[in-house]
C-alpha atoms as a PDB file:
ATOM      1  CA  UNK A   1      13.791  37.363  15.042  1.00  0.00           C
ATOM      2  CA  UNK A   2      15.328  37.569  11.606  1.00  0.00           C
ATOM      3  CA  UNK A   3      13.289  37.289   8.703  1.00  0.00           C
ATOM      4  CA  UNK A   4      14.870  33.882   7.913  1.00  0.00           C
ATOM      5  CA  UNK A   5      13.558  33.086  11.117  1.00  0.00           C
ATOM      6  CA  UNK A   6      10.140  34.669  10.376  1.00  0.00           C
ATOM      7  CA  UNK A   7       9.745  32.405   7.732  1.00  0.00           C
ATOM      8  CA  UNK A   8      10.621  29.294   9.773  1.00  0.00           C
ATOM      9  CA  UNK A   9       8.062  30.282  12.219  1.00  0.00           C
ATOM     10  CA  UNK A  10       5.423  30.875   9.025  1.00  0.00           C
ATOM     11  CA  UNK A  11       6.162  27.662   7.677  1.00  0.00           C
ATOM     12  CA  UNK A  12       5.667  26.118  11.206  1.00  0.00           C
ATOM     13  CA  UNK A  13       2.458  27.801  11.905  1.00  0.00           C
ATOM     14  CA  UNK A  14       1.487  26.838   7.937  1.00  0.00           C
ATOM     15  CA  UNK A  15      -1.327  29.146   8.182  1.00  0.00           C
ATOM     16  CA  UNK A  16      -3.241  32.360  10.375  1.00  0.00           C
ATOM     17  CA  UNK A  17      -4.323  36.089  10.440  1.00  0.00           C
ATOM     18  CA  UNK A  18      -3.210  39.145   9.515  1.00  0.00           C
ATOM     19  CA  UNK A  19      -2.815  40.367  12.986  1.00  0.00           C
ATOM     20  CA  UNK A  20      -0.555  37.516  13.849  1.00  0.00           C
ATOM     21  CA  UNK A  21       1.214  38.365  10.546  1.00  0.00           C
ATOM     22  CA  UNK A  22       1.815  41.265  11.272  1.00  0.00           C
ATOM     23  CA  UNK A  23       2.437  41.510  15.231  1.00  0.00           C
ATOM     24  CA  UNK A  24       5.392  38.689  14.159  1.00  0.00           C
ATOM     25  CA  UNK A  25       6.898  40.944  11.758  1.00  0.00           C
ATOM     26  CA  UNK A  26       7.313  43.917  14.472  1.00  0.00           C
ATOM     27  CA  UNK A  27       9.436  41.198  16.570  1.00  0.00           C
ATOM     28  CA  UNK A  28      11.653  41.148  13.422  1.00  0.00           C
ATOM     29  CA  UNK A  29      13.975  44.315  15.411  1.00  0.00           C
ATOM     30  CA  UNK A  30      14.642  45.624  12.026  1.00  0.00           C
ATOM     31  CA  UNK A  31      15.228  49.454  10.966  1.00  0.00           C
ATOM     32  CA  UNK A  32      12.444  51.100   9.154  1.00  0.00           C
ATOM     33  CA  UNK A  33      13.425  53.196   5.989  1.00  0.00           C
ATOM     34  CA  UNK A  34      12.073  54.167   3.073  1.00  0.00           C
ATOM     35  CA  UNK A  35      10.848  52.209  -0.075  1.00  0.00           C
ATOM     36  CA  UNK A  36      12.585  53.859  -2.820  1.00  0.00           C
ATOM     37  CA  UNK A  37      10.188  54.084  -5.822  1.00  0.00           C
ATOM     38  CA  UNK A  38       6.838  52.240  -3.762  1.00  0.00           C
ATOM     39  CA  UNK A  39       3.997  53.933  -5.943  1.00  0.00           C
ATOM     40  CA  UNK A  40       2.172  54.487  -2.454  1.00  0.00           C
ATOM     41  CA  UNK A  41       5.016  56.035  -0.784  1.00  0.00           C
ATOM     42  CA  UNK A  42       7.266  54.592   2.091  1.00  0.00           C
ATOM     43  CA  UNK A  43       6.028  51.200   2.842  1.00  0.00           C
ATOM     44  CA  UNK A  44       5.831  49.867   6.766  1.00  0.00           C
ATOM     45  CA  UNK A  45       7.927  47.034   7.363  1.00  0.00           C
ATOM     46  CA  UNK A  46       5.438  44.646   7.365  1.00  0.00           C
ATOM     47  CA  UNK A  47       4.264  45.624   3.741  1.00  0.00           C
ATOM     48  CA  UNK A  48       7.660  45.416   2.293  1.00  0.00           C
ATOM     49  CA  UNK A  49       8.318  41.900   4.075  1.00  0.00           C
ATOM     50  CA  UNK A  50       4.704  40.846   3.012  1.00  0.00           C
ATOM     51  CA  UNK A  51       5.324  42.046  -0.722  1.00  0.00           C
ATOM     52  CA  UNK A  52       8.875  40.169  -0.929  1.00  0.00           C
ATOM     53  CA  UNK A  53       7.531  37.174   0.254  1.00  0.00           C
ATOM     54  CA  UNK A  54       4.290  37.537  -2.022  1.00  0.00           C
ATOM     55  CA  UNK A  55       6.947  37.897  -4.908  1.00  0.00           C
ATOM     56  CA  UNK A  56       9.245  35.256  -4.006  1.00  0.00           C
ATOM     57  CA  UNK A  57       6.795  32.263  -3.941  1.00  0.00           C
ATOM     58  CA  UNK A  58       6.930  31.636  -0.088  1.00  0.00           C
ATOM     59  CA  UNK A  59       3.692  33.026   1.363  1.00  0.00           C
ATOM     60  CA  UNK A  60       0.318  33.743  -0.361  1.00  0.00           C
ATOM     61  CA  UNK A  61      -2.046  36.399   1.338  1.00  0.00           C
ATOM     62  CA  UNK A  62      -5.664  37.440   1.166  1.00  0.00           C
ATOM     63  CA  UNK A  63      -6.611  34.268  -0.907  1.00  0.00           C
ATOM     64  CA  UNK A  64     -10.197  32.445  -1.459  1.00  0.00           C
ATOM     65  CA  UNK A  65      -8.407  29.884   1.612  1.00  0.00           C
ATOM     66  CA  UNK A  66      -7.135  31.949   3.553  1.00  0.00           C
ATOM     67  CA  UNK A  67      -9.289  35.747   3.571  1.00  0.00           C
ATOM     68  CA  UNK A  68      -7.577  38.758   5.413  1.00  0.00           C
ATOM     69  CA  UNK A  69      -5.055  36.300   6.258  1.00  0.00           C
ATOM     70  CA  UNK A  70      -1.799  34.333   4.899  1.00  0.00           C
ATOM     71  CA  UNK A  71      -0.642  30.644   4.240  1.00  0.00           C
ATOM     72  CA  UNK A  72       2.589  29.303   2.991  1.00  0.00           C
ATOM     73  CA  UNK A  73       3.152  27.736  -0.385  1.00  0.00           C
ATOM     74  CA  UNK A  74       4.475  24.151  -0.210  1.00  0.00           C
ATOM     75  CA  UNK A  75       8.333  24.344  -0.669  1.00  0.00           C
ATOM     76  CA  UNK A  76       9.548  23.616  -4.413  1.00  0.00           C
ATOM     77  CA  UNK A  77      11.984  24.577  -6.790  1.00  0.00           C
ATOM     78  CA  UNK A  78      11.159  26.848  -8.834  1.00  0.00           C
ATOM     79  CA  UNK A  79      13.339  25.770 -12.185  1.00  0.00           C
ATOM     80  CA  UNK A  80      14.841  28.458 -14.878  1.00  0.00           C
ATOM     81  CA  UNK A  81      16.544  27.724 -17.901  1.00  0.00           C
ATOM     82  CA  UNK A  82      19.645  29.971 -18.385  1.00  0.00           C
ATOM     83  CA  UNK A  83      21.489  29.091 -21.644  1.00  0.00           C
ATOM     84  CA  UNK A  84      23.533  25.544 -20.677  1.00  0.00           C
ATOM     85  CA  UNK A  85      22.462  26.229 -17.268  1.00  0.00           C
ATOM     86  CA  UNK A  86      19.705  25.558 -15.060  1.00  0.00           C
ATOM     87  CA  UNK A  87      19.006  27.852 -11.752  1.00  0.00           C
ATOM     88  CA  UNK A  88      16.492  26.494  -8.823  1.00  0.00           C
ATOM     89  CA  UNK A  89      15.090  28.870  -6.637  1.00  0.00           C
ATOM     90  CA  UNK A  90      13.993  27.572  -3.172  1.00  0.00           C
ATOM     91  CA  UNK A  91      10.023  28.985  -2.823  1.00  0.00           C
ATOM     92  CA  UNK A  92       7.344  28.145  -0.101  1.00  0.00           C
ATOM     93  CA  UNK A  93       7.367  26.666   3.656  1.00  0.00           C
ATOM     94  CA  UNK A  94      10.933  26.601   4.413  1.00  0.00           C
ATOM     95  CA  UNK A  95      11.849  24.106   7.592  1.00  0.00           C
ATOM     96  CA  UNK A  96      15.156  22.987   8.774  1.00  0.00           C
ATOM     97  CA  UNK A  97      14.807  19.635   7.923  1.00  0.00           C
ATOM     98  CA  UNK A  98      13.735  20.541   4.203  1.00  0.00           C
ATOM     99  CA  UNK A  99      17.217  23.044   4.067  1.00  0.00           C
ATOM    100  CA  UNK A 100      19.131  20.072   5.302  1.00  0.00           C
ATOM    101  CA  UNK A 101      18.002  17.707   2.990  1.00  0.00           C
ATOM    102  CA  UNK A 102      19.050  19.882   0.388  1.00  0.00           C
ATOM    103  CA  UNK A 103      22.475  20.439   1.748  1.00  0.00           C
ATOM    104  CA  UNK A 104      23.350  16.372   1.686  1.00  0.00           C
ATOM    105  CA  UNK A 105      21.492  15.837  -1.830  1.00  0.00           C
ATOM    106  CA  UNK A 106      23.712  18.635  -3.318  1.00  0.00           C
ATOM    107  CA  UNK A 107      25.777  16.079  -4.542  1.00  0.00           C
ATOM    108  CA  UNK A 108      28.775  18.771  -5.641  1.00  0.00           C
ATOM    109  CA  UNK A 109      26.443  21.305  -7.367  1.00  0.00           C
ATOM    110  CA  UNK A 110      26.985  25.172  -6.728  1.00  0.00           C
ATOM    111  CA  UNK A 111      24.385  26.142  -3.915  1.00  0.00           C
ATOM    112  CA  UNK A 112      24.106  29.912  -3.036  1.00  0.00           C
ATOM    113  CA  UNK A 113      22.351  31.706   0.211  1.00  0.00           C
ATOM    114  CA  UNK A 114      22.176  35.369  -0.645  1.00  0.00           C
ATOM    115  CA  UNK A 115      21.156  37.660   1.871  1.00  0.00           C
ATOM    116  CA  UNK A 116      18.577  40.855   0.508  1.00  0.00           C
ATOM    117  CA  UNK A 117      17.074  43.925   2.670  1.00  0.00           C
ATOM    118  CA  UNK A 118      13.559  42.885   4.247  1.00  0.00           C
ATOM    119  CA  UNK A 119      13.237  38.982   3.122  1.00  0.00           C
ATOM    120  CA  UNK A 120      14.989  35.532   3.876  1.00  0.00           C
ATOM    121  CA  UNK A 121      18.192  34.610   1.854  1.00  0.00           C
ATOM    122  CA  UNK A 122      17.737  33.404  -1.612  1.00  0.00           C
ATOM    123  CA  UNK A 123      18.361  29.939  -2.154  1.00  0.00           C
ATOM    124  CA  UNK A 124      19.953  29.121  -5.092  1.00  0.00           C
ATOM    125  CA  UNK A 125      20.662  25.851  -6.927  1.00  0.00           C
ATOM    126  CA  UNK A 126      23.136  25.817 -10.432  1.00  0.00           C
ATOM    127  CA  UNK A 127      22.874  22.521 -12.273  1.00  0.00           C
ATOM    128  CA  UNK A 128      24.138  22.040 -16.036  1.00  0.00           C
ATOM    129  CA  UNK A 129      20.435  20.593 -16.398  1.00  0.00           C
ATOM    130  CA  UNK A 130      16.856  21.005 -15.208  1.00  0.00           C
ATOM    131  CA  UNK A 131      16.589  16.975 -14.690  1.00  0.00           C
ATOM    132  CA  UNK A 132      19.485  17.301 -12.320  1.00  0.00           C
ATOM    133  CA  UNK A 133      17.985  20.001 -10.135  1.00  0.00           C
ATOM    134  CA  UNK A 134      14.162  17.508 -10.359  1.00  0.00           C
ATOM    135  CA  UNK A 135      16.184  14.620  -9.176  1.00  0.00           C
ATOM    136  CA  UNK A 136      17.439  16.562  -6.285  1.00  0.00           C
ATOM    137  CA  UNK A 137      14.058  18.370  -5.476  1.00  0.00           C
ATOM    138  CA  UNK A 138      12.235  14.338  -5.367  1.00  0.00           C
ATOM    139  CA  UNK A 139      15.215  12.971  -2.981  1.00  0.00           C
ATOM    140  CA  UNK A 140      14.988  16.067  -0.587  1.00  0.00           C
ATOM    141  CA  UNK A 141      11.462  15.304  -0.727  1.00  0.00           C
ATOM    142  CA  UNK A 142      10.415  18.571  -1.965  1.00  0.00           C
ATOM    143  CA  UNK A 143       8.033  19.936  -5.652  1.00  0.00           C
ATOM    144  CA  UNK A 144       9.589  21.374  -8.458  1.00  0.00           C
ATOM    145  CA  UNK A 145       8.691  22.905 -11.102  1.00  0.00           C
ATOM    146  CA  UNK A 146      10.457  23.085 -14.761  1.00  0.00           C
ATOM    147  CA  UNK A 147      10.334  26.331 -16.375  1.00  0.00           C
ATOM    148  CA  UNK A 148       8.913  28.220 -13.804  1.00  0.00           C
ATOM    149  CA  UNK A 149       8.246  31.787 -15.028  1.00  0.00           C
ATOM    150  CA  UNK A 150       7.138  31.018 -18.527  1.00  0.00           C
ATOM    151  CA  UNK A 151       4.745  28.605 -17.188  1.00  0.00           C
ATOM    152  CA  UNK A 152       3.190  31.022 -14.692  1.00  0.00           C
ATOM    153  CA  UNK A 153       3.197  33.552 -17.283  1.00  0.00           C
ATOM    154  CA  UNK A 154       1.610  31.336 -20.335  1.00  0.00           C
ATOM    155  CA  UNK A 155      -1.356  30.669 -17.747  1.00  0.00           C
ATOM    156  CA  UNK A 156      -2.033  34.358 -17.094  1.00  0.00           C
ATOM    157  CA  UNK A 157      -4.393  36.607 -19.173  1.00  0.00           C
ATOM    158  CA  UNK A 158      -3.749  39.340 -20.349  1.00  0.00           C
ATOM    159  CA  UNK A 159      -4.359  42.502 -18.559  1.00  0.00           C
ATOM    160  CA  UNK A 160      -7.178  43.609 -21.329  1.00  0.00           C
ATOM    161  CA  UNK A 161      -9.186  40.835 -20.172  1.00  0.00           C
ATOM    162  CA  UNK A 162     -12.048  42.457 -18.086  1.00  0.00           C
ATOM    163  CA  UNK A 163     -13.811  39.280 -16.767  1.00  0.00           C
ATOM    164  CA  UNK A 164     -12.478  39.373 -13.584  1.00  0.00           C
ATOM    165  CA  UNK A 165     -13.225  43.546 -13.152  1.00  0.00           C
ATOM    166  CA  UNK A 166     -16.257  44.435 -11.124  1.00  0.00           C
ATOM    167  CA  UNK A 167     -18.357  47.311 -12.478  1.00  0.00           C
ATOM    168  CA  UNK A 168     -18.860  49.939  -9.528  1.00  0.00           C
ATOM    169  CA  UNK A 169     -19.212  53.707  -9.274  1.00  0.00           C
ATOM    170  CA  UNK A 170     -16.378  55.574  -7.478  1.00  0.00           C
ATOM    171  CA  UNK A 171     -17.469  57.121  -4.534  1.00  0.00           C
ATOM    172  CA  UNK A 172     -19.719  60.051  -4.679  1.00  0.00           C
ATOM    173  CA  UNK A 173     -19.536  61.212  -0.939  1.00  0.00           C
ATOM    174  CA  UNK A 174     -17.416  60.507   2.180  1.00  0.00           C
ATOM    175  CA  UNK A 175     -15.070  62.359   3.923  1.00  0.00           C
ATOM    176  CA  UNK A 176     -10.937  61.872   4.505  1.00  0.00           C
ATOM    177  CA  UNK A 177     -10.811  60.822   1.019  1.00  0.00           C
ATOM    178  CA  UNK A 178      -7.155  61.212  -1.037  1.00  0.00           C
ATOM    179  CA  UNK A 179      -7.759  60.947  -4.270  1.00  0.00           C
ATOM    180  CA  UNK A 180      -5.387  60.904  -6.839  1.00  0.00           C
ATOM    181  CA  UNK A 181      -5.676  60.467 -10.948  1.00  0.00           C
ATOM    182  CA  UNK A 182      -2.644  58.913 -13.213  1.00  0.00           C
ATOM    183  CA  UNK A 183      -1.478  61.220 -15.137  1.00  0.00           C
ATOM    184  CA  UNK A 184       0.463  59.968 -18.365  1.00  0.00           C
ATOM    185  CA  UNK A 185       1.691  62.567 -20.763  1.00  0.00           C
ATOM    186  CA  UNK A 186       4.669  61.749 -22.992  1.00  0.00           C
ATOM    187  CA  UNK A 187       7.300  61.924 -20.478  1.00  0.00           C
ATOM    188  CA  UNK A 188       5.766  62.699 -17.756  1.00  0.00           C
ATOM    189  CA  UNK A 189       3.826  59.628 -15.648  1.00  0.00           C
ATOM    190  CA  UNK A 190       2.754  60.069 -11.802  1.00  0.00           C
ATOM    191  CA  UNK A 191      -0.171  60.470  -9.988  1.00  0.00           C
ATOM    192  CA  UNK A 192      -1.738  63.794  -9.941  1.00  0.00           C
ATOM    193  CA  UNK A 193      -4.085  65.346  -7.091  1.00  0.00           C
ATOM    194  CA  UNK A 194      -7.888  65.654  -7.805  1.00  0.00           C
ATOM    195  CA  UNK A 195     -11.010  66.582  -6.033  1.00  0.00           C
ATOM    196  CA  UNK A 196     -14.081  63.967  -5.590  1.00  0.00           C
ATOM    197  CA  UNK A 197     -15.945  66.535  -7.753  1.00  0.00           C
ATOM    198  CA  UNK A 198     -13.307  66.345 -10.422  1.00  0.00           C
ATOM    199  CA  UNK A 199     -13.439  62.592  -9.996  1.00  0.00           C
ATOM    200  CA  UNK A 200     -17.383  62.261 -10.458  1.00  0.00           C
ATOM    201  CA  UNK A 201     -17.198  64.647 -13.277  1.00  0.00           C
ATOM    202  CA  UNK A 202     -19.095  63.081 -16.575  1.00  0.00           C
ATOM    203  CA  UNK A 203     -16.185  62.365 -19.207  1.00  0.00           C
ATOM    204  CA  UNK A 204     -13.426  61.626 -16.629  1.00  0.00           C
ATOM    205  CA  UNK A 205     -11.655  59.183 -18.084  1.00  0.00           C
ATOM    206  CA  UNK A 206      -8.288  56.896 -16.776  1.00  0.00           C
ATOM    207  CA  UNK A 207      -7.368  55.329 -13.371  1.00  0.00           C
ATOM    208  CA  UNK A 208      -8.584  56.753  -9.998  1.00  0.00           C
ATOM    209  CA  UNK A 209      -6.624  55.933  -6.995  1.00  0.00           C
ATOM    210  CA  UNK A 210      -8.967  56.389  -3.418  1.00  0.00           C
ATOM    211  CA  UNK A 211      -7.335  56.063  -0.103  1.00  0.00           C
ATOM    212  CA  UNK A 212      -8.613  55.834   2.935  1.00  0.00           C
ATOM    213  CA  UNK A 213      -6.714  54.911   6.278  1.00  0.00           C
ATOM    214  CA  UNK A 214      -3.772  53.828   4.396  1.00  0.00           C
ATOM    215  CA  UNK A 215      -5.852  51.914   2.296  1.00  0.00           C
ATOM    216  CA  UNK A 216      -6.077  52.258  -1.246  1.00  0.00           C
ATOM    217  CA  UNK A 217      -8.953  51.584  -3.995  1.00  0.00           C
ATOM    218  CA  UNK A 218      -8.440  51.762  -7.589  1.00  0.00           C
ATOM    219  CA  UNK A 219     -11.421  52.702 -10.238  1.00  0.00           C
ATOM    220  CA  UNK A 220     -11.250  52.825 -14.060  1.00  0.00           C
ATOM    221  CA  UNK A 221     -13.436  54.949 -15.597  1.00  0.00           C
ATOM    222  CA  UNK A 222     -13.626  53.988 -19.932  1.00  0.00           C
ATOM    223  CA  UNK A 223     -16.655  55.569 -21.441  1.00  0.00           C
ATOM    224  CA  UNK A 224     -19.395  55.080 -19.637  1.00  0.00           C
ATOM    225  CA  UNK A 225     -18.343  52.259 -17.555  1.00  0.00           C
ATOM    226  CA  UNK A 226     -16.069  51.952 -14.359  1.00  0.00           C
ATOM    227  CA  UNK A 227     -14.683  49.553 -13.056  1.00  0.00           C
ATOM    228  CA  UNK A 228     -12.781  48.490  -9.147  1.00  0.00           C
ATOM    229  CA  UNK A 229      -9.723  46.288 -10.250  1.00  0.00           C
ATOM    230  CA  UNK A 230      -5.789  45.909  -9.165  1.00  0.00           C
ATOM    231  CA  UNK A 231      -4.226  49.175  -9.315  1.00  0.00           C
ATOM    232  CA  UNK A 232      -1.045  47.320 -10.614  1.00  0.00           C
ATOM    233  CA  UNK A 233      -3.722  46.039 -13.762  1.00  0.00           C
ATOM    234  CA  UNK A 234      -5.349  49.389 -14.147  1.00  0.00           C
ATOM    235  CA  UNK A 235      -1.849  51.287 -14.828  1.00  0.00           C
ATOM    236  CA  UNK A 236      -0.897  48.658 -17.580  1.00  0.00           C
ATOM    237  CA  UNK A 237      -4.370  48.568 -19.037  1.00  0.00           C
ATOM    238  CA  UNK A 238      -4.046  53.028 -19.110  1.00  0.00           C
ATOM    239  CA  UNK A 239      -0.974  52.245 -21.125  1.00  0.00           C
ATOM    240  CA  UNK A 240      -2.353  50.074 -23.392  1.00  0.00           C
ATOM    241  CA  UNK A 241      -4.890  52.404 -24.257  1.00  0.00           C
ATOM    242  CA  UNK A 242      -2.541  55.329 -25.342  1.00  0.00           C
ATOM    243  CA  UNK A 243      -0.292  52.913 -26.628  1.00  0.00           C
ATOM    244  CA  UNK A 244       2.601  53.797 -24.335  1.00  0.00           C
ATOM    245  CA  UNK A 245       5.352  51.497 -23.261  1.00  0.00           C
ATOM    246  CA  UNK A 246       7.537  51.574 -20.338  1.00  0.00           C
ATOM    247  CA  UNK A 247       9.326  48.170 -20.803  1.00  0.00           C
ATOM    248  CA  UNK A 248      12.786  47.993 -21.567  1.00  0.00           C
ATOM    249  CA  UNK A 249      14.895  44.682 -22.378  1.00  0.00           C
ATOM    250  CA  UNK A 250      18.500  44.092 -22.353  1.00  0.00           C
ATOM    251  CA  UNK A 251      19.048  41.027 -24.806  1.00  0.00           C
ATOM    252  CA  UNK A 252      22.930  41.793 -23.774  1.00  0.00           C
ATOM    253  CA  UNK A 253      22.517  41.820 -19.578  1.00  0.00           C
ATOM    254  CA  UNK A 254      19.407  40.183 -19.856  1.00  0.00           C
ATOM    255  CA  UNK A 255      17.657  42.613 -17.702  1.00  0.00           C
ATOM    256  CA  UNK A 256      14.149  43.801 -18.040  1.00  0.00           C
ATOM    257  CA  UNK A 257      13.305  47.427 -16.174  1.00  0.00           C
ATOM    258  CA  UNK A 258      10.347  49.731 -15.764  1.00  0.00           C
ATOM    259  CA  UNK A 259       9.185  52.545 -14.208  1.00  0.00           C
ATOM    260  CA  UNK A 260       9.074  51.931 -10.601  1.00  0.00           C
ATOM    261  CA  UNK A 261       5.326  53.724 -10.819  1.00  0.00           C
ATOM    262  CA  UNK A 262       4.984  50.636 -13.325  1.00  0.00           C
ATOM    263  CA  UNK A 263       5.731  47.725 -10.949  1.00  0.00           C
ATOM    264  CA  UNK A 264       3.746  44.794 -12.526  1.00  0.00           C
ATOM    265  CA  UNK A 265       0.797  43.158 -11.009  1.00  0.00           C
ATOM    266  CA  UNK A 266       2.119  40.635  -8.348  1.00  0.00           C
ATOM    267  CA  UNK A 267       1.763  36.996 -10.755  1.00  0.00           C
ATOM    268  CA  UNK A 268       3.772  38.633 -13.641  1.00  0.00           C
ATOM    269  CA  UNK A 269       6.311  40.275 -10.942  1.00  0.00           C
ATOM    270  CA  UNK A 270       6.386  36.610  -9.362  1.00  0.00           C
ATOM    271  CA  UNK A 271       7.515  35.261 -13.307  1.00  0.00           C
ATOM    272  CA  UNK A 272      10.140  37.770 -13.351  1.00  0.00           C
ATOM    273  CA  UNK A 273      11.512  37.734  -9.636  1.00  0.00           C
ATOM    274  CA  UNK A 274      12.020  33.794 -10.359  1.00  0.00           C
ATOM    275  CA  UNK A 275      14.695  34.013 -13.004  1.00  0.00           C
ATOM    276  CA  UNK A 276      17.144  34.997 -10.838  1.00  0.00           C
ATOM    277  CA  UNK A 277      15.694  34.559  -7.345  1.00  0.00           C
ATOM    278  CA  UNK A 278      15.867  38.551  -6.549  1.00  0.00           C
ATOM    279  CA  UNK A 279      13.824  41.060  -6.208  1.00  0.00           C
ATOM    280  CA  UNK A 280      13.965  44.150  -8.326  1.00  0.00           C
ATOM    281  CA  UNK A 281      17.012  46.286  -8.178  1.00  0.00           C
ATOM    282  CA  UNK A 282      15.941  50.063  -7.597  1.00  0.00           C
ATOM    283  CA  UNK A 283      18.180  53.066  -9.610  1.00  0.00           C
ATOM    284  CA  UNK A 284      17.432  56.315 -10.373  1.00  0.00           C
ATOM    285  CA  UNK A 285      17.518  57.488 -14.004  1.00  0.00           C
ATOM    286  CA  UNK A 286      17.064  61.386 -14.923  1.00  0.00           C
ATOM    287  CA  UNK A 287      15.282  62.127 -11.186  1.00  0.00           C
ATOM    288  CA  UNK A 288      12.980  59.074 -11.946  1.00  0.00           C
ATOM    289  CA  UNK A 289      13.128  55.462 -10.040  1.00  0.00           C
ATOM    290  CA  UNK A 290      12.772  52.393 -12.207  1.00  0.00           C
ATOM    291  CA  UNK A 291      12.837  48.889 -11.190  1.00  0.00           C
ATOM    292  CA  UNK A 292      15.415  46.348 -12.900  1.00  0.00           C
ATOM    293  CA  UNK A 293      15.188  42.403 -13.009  1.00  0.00           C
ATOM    294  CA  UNK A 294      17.891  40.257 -13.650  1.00  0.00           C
ATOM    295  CA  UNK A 295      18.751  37.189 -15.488  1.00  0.00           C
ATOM    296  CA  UNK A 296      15.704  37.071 -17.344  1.00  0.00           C
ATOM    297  CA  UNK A 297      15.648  35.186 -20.110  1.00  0.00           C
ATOM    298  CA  UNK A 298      14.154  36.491 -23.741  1.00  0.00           C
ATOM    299  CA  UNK A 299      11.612  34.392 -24.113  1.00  0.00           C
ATOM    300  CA  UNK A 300       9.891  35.023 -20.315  1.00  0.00           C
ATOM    301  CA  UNK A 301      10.864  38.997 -21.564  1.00  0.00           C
ATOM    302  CA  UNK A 302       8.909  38.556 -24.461  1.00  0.00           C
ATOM    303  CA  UNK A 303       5.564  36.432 -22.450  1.00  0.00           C
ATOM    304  CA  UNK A 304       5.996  39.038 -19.952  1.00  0.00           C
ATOM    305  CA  UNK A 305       5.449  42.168 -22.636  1.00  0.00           C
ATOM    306  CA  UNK A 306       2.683  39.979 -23.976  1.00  0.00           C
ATOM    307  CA  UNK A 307       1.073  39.341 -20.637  1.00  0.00           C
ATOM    308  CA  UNK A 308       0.775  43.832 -20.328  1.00  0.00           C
ATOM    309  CA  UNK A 309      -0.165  44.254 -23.363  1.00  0.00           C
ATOM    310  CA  UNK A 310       3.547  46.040 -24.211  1.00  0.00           C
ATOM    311  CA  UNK A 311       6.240  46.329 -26.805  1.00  0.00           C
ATOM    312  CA  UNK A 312       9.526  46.562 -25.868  1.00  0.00           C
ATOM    313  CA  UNK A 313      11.209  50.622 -26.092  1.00  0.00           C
END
């Protein structure tokens, strides 16, 4: 099984468990390597398949409808404006029939299948307009949606809203515990080793990372509250509290980059992944990984920045 054809099988099944998630994914016969730059260390196979379909719009997991377990997204294109142009990327269920209708409503325009390491091939529409790519979306009997990114990103608060952050005490006991605090200090930003003394210690401040059998929990401690939230949330709201930024735009390549220890929380990284269709590129700059997108246009760059609470370097 390839992961094209994991997602054909998804789609097919619509919905189910983790377990059958993840059992399918170990059929995939694909190498395991490393995940340059994953903030937890080398990611399983499953993870990295899980996260690249969580990014590109195909598969939503761990939802209200479908708890410790997956569903797909209904298929649609996912519209971005690009100067004169207009790109469609293929997200959600993905069937044969839906992929063939496609193919005969092309009607001459560009179509693109790009092949990336651990998720199914990019499908990519160019039209010299977004109502050419809508009228091809309703006659292959498919969504769309215009504008994609900046409309996901103008519905998401931003990450200083604490409405959605539960107040709880980190753990004050328990054994097999690897605990780890950010560490940000002018250049230097990684997680940094502490004891569960250190971490119960009155005036610890910042972002506390707990794991336990592979999984991990993240606590912010501000004052005299803490709070459990999304790591990916925590790190961005730590920034925006020492007013540090880590975002860096390319008005010229139209690239946006951070530190890889920086990845965004998943709905933002969804807004930027949908510019271009790809996931994040992975370098290495002065011994550090950092993450690039492409093709994004200024104005998502500048919702995004908005979105973490960050101005551009």
């Amino acid at each position: 099984m390839t992961a094209n054809e994991l997602l054909l099988w998804l789609s097919a099944r619509k919905q189910g468990s983790w377990a059958q998630f993840k059992g399918a994914v170990e059929n995939l016969g694909l190498a395991e390597a490393d995940s340059e730059g994953a903030d937890e260390g080398p990611l399983p196979l499953h993870q990295r398949i899980r996260y690249n379909l969580e990014r590109l719009g195909h598969v939503e997991f761990d939802t209200e409808e479908c708890s410790d377990g997956w569903r797909t997204v209904p298929p649609a294109l996912a519209l971005c404006q690009h100067g004169c142009e207009t790109a469609g990327i293929l997200c959600g269920a993905r069937t044969r029939k839906i992929l063939g209708n496609i193919e005969r409503e092309l009607n001459g325009l560009q179509r693109e299948q790009i092949s990336h390491p651990d998720c199914p091939d990019i499908i990519r529409v160019r039209a010299p307009g977004s109502e050419v790519l809508v009228n091809l979306a309703q006659r292959a009997g498919i969504r769309s949606q215009a504008d994609a990114p900046a409309a996901l990103l103008s519905r998401l608060p931003q990450i200083d809203w604490t409405g959605a952050w539960k107040r709880e005490p980190v753990p004050s006991s328990g054994k097999d515990w690897d605990i780890k605090h950010l560490f940000i200090h002018k250049k230097v930003m990684k997680w940094q080793a502490v004891s569960l003394r250190e971490a119960n210690a009155e005036g610890a401040e910042g972002l506390f990372r707990f794991t336990r059998f592979q999984t991990p929990q993240y606590f912010l401690r501000n004052g005299r509250e803490t709070f459990t939230l999304p790591g990916a949330i925590g790190k961005y709201y730590v920034l925006h509290l020492g007013r540090r930024n880590v975002l860096k735009y390319g008005s010229k390549e139209k690239t946006l980059s951070v530190p890889a220890i920086f990845r965004p929380p998943l709905l933002t990284e969804r807004a930027l992944v949908l510019c271009s269709g790809l996931p994040p590129s992975v370098s290495e700059v002065h011994g550090r990984h950092r993450l690039t997108y492409q093709d994004i246009p200024e104005e998502v760059a500048g919702l995004a920045a908005e979105v973490l609470k960050q101005d551009f370097l």
